[in-house]
Protein backbone atom coordinates (compact mmCIF):
# COMPACT_ATOMS: atom_id res chain seq x y z
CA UNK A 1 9.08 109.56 109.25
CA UNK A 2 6.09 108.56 111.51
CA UNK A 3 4.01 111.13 108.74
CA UNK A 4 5.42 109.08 105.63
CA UNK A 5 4.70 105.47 107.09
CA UNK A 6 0.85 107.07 108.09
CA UNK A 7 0.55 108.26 104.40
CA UNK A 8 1.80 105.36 102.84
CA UNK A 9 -0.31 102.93 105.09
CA UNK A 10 -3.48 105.42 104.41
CA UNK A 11 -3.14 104.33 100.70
CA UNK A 12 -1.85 100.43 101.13
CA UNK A 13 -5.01 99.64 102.96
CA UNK A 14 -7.32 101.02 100.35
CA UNK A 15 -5.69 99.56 97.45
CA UNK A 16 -5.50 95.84 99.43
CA UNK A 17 -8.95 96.24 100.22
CA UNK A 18 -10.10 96.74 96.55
CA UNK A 19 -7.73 93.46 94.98
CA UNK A 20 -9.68 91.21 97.93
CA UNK A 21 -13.01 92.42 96.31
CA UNK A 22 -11.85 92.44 92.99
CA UNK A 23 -10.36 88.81 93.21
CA UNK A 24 -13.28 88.11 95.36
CA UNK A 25 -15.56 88.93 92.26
CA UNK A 26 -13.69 86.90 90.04
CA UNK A 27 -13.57 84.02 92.26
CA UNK A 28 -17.59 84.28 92.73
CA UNK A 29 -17.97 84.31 88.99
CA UNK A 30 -15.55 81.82 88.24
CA UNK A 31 -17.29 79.27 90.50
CA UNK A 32 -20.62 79.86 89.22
CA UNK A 33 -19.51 79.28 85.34
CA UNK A 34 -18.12 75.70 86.42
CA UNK A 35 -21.27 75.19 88.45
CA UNK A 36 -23.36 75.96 84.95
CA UNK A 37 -20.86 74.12 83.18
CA UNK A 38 -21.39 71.04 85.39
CA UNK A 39 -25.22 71.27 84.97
CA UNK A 40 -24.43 71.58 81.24
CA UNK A 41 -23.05 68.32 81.85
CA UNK A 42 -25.68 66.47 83.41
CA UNK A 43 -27.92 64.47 80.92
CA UNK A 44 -31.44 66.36 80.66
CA UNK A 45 -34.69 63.93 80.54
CA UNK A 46 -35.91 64.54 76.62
CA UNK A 47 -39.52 64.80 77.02
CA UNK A 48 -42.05 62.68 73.93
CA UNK A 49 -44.95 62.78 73.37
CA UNK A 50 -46.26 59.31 74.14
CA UNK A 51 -48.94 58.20 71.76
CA UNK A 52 -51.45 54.94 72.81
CA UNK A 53 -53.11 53.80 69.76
CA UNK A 54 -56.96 52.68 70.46
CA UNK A 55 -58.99 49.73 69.22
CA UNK A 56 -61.70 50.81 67.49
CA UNK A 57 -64.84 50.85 69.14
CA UNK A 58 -67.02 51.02 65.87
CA UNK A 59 -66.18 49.52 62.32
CA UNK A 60 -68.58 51.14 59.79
CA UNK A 61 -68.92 49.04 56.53
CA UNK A 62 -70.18 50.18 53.22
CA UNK A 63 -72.19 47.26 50.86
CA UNK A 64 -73.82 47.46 47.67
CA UNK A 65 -75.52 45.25 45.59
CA UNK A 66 -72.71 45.07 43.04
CA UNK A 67 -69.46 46.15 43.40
CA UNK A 68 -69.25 45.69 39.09
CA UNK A 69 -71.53 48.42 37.85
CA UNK A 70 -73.22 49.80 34.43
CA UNK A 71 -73.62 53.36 33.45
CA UNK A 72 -77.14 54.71 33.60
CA UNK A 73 -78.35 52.14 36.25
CA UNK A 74 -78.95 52.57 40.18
CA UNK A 75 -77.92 50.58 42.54
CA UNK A 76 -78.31 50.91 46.77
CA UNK A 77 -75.65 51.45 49.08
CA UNK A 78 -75.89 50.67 53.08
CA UNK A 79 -73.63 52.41 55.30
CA UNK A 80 -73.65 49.90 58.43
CA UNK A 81 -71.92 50.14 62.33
CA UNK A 82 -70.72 47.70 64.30
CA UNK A 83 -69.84 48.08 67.86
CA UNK A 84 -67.44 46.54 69.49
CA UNK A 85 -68.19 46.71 73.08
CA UNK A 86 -71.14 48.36 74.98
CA UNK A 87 -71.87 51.99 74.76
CA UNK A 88 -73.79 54.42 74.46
CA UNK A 89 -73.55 57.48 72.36
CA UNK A 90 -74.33 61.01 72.06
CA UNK A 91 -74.02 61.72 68.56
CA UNK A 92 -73.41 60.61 64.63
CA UNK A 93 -71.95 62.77 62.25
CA UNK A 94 -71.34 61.28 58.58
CA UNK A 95 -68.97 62.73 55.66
CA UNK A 96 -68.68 60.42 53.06
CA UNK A 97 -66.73 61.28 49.84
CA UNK A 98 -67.15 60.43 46.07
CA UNK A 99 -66.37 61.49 42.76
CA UNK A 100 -69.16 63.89 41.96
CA UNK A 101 -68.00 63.50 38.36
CA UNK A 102 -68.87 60.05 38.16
CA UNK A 103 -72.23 59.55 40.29
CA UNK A 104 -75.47 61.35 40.64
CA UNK A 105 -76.17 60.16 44.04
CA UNK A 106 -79.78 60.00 45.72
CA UNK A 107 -82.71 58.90 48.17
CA UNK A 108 -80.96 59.03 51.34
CA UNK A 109 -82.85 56.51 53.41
CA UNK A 110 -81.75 56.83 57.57
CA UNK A 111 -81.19 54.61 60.13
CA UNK A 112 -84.32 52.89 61.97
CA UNK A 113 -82.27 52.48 65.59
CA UNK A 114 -81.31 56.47 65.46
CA UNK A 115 -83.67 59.60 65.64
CA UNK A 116 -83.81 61.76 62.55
CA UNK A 117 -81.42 63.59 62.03
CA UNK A 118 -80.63 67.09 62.56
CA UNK A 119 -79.00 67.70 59.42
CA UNK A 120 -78.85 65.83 56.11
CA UNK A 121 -77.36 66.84 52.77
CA UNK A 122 -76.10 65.48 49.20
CA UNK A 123 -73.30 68.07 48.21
CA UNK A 124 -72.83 67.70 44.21
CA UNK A 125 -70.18 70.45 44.47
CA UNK A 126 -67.87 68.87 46.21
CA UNK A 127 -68.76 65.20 46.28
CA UNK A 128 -70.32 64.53 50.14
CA UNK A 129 -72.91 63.26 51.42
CA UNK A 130 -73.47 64.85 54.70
CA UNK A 131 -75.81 63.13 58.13
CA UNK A 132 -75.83 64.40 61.77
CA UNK A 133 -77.90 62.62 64.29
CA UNK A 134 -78.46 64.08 67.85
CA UNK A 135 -79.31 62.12 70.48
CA UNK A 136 -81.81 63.69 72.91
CA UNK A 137 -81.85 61.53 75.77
CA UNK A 138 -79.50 62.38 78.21
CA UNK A 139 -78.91 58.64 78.83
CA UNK A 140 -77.79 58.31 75.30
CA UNK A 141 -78.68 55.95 72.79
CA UNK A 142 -77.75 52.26 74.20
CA UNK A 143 -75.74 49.98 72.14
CA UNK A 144 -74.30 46.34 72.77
CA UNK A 145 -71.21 44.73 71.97
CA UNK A 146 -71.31 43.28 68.45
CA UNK A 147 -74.50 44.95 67.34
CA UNK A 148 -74.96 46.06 64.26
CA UNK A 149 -77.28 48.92 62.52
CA UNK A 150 -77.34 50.86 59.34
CA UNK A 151 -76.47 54.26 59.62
CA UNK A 152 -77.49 55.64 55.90
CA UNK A 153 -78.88 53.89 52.64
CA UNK A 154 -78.60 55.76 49.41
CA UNK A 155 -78.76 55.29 45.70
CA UNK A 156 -76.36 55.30 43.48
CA UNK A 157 -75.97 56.21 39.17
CA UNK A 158 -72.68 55.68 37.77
CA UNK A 159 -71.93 58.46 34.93
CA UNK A 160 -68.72 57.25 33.19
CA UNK A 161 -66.09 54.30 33.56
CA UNK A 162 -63.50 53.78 35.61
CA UNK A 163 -62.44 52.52 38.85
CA UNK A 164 -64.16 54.72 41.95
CA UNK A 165 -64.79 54.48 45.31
CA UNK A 166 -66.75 56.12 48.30
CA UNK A 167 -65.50 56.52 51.21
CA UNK A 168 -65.58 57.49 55.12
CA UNK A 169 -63.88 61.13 55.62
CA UNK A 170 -61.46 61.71 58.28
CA UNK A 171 -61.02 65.59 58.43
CA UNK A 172 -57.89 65.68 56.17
CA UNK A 173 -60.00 67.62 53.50
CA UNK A 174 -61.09 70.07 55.92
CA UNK A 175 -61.87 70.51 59.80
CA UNK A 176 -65.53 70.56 59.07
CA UNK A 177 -65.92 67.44 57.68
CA UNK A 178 -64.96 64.76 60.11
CA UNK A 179 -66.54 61.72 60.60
CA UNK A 180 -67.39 61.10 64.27
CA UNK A 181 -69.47 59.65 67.14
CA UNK A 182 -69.98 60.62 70.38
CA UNK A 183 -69.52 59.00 73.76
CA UNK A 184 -72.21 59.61 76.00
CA UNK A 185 -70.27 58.91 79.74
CA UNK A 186 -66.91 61.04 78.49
CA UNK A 187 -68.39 63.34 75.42
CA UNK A 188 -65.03 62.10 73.74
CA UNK A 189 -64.46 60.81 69.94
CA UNK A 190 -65.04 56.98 69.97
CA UNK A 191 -62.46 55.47 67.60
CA UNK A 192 -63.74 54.06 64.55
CA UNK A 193 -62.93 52.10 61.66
CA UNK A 194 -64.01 51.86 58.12
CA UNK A 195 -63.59 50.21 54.63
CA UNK A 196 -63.83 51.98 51.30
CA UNK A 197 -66.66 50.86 48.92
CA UNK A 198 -64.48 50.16 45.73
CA UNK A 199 -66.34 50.39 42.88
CA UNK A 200 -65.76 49.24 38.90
CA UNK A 201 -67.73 50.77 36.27
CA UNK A 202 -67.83 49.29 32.82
């Protein structure tokens, strides 16, 4: 008798053992899904992206002699800057788009308060006219709030009627042609600003 009990309590104790684990387990693994669960519940912060918008620092302007034009005749343009606070600046770099089909544009005439620049260029093939100016001095070129100074002069012939205009580019028509300038104390993009030169040829 004393032989049965020993067998049967040799195999009892085994098989308890292994449902205390085995509930054990499931205990463990039920307590961790409510724990995700309640973290699933907890609001999350949603992260944006906050975007400051900046005053522009420089407003360039375009004026002509006549907005009304004639075919066959030239007429100037002026490409002018004003600043709006004091700065100084590292670089210039000018892209400004027209209608190659309806001007033949010429005599690119540069700014008297900036050096020469490093690069100048009238593109007929795609319409661009095309001025960088690097500023040596490692102070920057100096400018004062509300100053004002032509950047580019150039001459104009309209070739056909129609309504036109030139304008400032921004980099949407391609990386390389983005219209910048160059903060000398952060080497950062100063905003600017500009106006289209609309244009009516008769």
């Amino acid at each position: 008798m004393k032989e049965k009990n020993k067998k049967f309590f040799d195999v009892l104790i085994p098989l308890v053992a292994f449902v205390i684990i085995v509930q054990s387990i499931v205990i463990v693994t039920s307590f961790k899904k409510a724990s995700d669960a309640d973290q699933d519940l907890v609001e999350k912060p949603t992260l944006t992206e906050e975007v400051v918008s900046q005053d522009p620092v420089y407003n360039l302007v375009f004026s002509a002699s006549s907005t009304e034009m004639e075919k066959g005749k030239s007429y100037p343009v002026i490409l002018k800057a004003l600043s709006a606070t004091d700065n100084a600046i590292d670089a210039v770099s000018l892209y400004i788009k027209y209608d190659k089909e309806a001007f033949a544009v010429s005599g690119l005439e540069f700014s008297d308060k900036l050096p020469k620049p490093g690069y100048s260029k009238i593109s007929d093939k795609v319409g661009m006219i095309i001025v960088h100016y690097f500023i040596t001095d490692s102070n920057g070129l100096s400018v004062k709030k509300d100053e004002s100074f032509d950047l580019l002069g150039f001459e104009i012939v309209p070739k056909k009627s129609g309504d036109f205009k030139f304008e400032i580019s921004t980099g949407n028509d391609g990386l390389d042609s983005v219209t910048m300038i160059v903060d000398n104390a952060t080497t950062k993009l100063l905003p600017i600003s500009s106006n289209a030169l609309n244009v009516e040829v008769k």
